[in-house]
Structures are given as structure tokens and as C-alpha cells.
PDB file of N, CA and C in Angstrom:
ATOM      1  N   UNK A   1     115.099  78.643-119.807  1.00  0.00           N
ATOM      2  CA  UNK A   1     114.846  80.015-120.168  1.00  0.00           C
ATOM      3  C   UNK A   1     114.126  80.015-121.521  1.00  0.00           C
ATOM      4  N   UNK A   2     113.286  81.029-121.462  1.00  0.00           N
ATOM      5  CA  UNK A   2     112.838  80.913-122.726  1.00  0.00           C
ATOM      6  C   UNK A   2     113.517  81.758-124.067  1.00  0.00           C
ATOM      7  N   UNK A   3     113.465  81.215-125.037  1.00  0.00           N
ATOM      8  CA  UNK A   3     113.955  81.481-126.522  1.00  0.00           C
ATOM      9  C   UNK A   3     113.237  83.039-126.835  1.00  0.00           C
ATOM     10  N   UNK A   4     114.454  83.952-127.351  1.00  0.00           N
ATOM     11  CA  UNK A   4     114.089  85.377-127.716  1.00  0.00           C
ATOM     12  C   UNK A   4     113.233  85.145-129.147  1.00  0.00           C
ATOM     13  N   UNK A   5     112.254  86.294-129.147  1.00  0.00           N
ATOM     14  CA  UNK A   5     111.799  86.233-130.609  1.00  0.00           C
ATOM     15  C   UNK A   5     112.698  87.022-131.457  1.00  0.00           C
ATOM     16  N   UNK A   6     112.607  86.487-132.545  1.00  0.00           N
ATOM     17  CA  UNK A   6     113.646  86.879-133.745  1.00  0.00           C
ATOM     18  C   UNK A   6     112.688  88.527-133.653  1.00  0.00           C
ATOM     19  N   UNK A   7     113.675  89.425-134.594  1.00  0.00           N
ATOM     20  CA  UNK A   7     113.263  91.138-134.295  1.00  0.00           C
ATOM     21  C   UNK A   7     112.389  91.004-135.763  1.00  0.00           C
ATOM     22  N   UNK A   8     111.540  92.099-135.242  1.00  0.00           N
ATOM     23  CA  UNK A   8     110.278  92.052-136.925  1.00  0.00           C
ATOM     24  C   UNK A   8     111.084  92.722-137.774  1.00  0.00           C
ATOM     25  N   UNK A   9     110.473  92.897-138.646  1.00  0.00           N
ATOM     26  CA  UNK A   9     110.787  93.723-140.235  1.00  0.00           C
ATOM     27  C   UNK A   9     110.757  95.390-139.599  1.00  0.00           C
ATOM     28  N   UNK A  10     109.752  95.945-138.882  1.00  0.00           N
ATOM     29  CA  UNK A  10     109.913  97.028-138.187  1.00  0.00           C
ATOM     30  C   UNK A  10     111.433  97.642-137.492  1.00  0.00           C
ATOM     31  N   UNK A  11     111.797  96.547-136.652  1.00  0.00           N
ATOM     32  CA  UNK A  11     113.310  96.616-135.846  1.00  0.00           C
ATOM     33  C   UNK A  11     114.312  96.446-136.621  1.00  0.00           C
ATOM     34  N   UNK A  12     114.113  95.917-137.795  1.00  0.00           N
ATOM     35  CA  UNK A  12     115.141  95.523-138.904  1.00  0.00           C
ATOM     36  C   UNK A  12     115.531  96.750-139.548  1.00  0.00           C
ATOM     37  N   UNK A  13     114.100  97.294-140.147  1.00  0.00           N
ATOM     38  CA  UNK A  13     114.615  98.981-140.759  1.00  0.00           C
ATOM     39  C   UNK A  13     115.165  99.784-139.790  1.00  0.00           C
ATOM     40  N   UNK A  14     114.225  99.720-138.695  1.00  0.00           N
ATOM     41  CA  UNK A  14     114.912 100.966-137.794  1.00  0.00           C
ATOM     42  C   UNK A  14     116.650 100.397-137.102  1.00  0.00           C
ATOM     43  N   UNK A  15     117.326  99.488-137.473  1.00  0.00           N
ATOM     44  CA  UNK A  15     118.137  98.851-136.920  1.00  0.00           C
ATOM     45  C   UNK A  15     118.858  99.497-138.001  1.00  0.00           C
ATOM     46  N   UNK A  16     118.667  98.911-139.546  1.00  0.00           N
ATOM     47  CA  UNK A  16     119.505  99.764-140.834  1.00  0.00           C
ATOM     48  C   UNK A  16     119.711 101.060-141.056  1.00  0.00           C
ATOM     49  N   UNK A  17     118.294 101.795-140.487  1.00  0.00           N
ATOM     50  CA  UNK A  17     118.363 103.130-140.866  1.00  0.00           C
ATOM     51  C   UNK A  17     119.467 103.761-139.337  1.00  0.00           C
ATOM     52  N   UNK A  18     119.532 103.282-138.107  1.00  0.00           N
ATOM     53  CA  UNK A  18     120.105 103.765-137.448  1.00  0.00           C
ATOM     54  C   UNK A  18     122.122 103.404-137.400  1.00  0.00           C
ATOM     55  N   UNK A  19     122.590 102.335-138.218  1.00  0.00           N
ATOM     56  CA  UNK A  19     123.555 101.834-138.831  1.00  0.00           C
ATOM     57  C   UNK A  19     124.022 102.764-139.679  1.00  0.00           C
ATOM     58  N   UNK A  20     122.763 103.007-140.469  1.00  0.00           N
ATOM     59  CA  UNK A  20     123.304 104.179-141.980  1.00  0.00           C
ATOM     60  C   UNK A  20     123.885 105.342-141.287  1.00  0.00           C
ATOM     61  N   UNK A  21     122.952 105.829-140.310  1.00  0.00           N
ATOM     62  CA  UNK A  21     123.210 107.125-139.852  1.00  0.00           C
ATOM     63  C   UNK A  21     124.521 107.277-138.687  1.00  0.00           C
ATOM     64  N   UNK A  22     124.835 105.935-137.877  1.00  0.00           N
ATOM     65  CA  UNK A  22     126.139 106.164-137.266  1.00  0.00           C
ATOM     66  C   UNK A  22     127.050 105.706-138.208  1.00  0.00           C
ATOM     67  N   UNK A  23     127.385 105.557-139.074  1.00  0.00           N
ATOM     68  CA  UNK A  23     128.248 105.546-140.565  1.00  0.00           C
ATOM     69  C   UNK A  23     128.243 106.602-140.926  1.00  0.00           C
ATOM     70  N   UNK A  24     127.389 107.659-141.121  1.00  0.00           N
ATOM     71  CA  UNK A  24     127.718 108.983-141.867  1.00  0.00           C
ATOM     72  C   UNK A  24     128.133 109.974-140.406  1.00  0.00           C
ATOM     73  N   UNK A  25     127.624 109.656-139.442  1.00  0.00           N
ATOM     74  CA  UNK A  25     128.406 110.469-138.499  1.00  0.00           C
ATOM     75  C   UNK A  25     129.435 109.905-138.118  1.00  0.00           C
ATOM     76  N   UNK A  26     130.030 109.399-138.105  1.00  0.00           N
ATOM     77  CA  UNK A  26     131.391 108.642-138.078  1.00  0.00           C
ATOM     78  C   UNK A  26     132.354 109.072-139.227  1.00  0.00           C
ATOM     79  N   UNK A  27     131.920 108.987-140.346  1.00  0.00           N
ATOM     80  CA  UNK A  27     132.776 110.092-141.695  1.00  0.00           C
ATOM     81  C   UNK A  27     132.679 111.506-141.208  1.00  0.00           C
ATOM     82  N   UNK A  28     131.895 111.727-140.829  1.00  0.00           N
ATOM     83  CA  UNK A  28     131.708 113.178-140.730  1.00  0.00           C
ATOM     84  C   UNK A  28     132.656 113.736-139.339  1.00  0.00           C
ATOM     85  N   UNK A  29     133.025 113.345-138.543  1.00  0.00           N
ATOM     86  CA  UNK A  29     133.672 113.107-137.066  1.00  0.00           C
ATOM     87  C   UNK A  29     135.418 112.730-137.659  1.00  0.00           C
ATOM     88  N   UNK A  30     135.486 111.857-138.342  1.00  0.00           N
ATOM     89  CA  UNK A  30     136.604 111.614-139.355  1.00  0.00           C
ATOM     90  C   UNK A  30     137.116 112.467-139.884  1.00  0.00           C
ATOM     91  N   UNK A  31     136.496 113.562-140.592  1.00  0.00           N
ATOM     92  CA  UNK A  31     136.588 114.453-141.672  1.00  0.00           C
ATOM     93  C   UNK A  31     136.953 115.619-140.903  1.00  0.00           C
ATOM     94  N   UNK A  32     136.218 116.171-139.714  1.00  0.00           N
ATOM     95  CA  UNK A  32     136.397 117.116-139.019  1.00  0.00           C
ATOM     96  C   UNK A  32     137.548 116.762-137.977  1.00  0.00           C
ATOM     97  N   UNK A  33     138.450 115.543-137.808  1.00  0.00           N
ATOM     98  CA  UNK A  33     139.495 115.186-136.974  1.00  0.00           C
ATOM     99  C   UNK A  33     140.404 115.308-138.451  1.00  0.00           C
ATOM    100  N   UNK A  34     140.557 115.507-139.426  1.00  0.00           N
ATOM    101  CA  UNK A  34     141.618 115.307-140.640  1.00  0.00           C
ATOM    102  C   UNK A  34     141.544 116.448-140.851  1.00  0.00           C
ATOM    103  N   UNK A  35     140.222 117.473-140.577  1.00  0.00           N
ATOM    104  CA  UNK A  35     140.700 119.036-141.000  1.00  0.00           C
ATOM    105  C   UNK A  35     141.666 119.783-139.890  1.00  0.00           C
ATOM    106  N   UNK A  36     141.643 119.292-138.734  1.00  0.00           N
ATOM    107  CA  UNK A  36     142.458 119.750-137.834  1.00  0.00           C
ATOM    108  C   UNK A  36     144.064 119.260-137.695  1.00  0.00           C
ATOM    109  N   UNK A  37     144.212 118.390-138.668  1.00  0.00           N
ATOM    110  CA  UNK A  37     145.751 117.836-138.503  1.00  0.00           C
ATOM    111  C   UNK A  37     146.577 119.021-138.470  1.00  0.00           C
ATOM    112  N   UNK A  38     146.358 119.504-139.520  1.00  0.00           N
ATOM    113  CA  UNK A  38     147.494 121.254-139.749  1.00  0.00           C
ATOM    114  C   UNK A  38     147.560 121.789-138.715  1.00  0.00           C
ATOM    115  N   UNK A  39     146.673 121.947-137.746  1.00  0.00           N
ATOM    116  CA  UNK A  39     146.595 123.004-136.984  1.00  0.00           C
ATOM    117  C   UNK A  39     146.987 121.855-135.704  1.00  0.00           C
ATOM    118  N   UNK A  40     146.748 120.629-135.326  1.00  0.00           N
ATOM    119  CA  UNK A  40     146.898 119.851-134.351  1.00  0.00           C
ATOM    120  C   UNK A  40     148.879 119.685-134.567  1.00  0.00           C
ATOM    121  N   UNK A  41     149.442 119.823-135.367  1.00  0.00           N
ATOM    122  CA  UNK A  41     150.732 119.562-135.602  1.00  0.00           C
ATOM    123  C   UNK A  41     151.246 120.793-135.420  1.00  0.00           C
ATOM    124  N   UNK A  42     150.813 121.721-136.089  1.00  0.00           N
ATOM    125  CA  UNK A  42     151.579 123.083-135.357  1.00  0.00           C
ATOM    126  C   UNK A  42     151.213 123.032-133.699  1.00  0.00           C
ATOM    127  N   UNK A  43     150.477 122.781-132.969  1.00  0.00           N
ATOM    128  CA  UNK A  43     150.219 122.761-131.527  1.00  0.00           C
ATOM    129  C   UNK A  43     151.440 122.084-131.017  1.00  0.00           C
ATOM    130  N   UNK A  44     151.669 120.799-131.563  1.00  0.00           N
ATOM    131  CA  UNK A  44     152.315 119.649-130.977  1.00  0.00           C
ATOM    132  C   UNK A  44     154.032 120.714-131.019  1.00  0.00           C
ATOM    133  N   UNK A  45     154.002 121.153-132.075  1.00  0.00           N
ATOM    134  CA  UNK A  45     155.351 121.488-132.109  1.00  0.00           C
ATOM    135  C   UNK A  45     155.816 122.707-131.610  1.00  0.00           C
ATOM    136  N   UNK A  46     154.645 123.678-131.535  1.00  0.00           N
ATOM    137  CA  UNK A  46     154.885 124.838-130.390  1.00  0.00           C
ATOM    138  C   UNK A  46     154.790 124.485-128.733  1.00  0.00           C
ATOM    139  N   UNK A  47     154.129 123.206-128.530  1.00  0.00           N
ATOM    140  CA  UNK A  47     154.362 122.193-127.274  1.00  0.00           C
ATOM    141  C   UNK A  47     155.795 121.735-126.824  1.00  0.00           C
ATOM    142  N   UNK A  48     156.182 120.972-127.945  1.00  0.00           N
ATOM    143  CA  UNK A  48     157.920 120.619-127.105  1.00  0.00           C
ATOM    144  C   UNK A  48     158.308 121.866-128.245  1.00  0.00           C
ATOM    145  N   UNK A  49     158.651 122.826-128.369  1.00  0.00           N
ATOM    146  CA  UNK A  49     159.054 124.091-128.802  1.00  0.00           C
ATOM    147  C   UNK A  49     159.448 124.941-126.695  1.00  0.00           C
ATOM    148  N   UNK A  50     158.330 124.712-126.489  1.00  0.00           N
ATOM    149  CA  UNK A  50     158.344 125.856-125.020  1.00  0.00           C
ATOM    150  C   UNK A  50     158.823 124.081-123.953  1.00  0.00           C
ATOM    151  N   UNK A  51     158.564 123.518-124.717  1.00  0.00           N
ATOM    152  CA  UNK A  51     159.302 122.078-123.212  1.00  0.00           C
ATOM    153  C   UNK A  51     160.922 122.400-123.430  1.00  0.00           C
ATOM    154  N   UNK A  52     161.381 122.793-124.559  1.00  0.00           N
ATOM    155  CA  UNK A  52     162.639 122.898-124.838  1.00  0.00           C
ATOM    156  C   UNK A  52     163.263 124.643-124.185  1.00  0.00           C
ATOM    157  N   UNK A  53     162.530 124.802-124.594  1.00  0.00           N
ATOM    158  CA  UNK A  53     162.761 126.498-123.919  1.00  0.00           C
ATOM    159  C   UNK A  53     162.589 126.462-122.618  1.00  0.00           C
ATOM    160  N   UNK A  54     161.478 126.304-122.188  1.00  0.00           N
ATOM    161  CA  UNK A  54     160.722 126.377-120.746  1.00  0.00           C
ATOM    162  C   UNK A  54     161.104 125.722-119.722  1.00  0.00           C
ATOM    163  N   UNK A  55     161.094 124.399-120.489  1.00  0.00           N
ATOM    164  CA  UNK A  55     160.874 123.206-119.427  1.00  0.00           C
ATOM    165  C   UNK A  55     159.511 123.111-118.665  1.00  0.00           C
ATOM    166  N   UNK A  56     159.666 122.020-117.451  1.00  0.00           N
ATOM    167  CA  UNK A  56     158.909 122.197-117.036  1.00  0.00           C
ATOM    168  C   UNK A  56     159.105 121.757-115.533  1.00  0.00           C
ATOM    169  N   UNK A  57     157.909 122.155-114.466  1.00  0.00           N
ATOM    170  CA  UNK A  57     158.020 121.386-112.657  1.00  0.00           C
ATOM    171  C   UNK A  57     158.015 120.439-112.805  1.00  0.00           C
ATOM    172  N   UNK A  58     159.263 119.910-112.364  1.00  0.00           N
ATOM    173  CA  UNK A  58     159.366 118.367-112.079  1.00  0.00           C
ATOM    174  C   UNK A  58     158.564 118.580-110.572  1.00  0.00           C
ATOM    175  N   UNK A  59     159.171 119.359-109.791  1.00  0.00           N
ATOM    176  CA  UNK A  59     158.644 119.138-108.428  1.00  0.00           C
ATOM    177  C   UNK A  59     158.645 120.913-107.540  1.00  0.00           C
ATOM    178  N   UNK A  60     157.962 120.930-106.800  1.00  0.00           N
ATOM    179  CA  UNK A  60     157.885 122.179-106.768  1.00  0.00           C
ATOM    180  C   UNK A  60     159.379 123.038-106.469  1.00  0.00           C
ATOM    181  N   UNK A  61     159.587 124.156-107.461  1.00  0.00           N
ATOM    182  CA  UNK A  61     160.844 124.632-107.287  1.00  0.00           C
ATOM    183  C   UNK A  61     162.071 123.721-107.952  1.00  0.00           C
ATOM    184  N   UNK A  62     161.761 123.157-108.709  1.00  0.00           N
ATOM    185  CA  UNK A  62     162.424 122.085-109.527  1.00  0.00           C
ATOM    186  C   UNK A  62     162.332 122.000-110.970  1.00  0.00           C
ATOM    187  N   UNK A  63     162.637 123.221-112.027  1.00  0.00           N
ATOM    188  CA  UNK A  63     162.425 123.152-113.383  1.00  0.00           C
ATOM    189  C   UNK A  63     163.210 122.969-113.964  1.00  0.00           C
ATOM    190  N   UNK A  64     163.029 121.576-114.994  1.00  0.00           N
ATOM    191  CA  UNK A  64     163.825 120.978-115.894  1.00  0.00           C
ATOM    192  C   UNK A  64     163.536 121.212-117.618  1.00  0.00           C
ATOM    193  N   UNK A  65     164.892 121.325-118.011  1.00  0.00           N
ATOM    194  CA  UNK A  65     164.162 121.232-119.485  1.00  0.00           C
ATOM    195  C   UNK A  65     164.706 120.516-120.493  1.00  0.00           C
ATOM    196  N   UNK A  66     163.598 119.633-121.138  1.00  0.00           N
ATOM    197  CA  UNK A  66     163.828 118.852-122.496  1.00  0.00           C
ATOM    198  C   UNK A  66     164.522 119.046-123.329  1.00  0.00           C
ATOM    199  N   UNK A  67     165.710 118.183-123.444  1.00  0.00           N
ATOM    200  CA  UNK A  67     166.742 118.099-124.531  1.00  0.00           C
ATOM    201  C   UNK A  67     166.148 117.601-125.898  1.00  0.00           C
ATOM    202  N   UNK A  68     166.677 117.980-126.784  1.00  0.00           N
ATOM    203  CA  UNK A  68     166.042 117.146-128.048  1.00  0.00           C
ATOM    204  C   UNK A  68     165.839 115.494-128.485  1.00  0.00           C
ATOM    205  N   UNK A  69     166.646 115.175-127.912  1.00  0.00           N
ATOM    206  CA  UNK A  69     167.216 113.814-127.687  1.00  0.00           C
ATOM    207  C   UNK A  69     166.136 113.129-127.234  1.00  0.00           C
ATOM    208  N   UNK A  70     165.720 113.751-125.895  1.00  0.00           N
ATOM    209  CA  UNK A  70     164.501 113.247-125.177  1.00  0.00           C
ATOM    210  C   UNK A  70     162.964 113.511-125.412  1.00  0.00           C
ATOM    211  N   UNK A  71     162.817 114.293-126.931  1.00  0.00           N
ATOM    212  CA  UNK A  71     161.624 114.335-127.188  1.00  0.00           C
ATOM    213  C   UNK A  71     161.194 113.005-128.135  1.00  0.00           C
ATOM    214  N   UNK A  72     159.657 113.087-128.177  1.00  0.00           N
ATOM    215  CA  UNK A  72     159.357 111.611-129.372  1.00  0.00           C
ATOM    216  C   UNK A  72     159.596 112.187-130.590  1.00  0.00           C
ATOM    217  N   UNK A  73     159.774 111.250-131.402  1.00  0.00           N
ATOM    218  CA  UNK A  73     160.221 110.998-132.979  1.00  0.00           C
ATOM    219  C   UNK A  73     159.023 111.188-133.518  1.00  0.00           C
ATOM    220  N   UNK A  74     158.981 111.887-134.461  1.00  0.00           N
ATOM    221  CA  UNK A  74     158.016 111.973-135.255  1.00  0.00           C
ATOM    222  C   UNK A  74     157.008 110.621-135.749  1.00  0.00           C
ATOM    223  N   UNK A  75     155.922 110.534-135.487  1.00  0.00           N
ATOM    224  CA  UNK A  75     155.054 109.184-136.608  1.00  0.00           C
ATOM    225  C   UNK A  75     155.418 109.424-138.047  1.00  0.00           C
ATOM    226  N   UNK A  76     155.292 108.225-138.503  1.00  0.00           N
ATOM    227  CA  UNK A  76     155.186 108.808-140.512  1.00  0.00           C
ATOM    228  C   UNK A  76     153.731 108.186-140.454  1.00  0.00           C
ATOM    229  N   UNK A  77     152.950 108.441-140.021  1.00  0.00           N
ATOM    230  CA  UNK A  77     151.753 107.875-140.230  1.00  0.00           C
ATOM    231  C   UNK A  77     150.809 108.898-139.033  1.00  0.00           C
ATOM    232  N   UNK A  78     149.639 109.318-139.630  1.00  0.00           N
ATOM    233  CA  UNK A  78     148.866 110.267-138.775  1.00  0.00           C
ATOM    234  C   UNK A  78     148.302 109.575-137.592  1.00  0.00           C
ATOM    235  N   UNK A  79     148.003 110.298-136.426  1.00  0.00           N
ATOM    236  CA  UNK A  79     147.717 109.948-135.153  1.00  0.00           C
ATOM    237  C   UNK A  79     146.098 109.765-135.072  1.00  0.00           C
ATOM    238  N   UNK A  80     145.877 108.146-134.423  1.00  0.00           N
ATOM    239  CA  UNK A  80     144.397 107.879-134.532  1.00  0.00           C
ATOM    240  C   UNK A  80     143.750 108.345-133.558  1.00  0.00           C
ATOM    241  N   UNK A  81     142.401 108.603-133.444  1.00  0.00           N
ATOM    242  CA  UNK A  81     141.719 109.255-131.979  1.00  0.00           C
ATOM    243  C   UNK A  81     142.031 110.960-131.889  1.00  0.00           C
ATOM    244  N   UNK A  82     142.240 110.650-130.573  1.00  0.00           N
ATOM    245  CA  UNK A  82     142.834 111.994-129.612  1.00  0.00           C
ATOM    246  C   UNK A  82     144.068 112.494-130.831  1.00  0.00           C
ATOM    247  N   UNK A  83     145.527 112.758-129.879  1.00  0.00           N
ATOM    248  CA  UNK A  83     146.013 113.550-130.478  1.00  0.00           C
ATOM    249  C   UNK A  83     147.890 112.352-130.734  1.00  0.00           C
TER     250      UNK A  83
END
């Protein structure tokens, strides 16, 4: 097989400049997932709030509801990604 050519000085900038720019959208995606914690934690807790009240269909005609016991424990550390 033949040997790739090394990338020019052309592919090099546009390689850095496109690096720089998924780095600042990546802070920026960061920043806008850390402004929502307040509001993502009140969700979570008006969530098992109504699992505790409500419950929920186990199966049709079958509603159960969450003891405290059986909900998750709090993280001491914020949730990465999703939620």
C-alpha cells in the first residue's frame, strides 16, 4: 500500500483553527448545562416528589408508589452529560 502524504501547512491551520473552535463550543455547551443545574434539580425533585405521591403503572391497572427508602441518594458531586 502506498504511504499517506504528511497534511500541508494549509490542513494544519485549518485543523487548529477548527480544534480552537470545538473548544470554545464545548465551554460554551458546558456553561449552558451548569446554568441549568438550579432548575434541573428542582425538576428531579418535583419528579420523585409526584413518584412518592402518585406513583406510578407498573402494569396496566397496577399503580404503585415509591417509598423513600427506594428512591436514589443524592450525588455530592454534579451530574455529567444528560441529567
Amino acid at each position: 500500500m502506498k504511504p499517506l502524504n504528511p497534511p500541508g501547512p494549509a490542513a494544519r491551520r485549518w485543523l487548529r483553527a477548527e480544534s480552537a473552535h470545538q473548544r470554545r463550543r464545548c465551554r460554551l455547551l458546558a456553561a449552558e448545562a451548569e446554568a441549568l443545574a438550579p432548575r434541573r434539580a428542582k425538576w428531579v425533585d418535583e419528579f420523585l416528589g409526584r413518584l412518592q405521591a402518585r406513583g406510578f403503572d407498573e402494569s396496566p391497572g397496577v399503580r404503585r408508589r415509591i417509598s423513600p427508602d427506594e428512591l436514589p441518594a443524592r450525588g455530592r458531586r454534579a451530574r455529567q452529560g444528560g441529567t
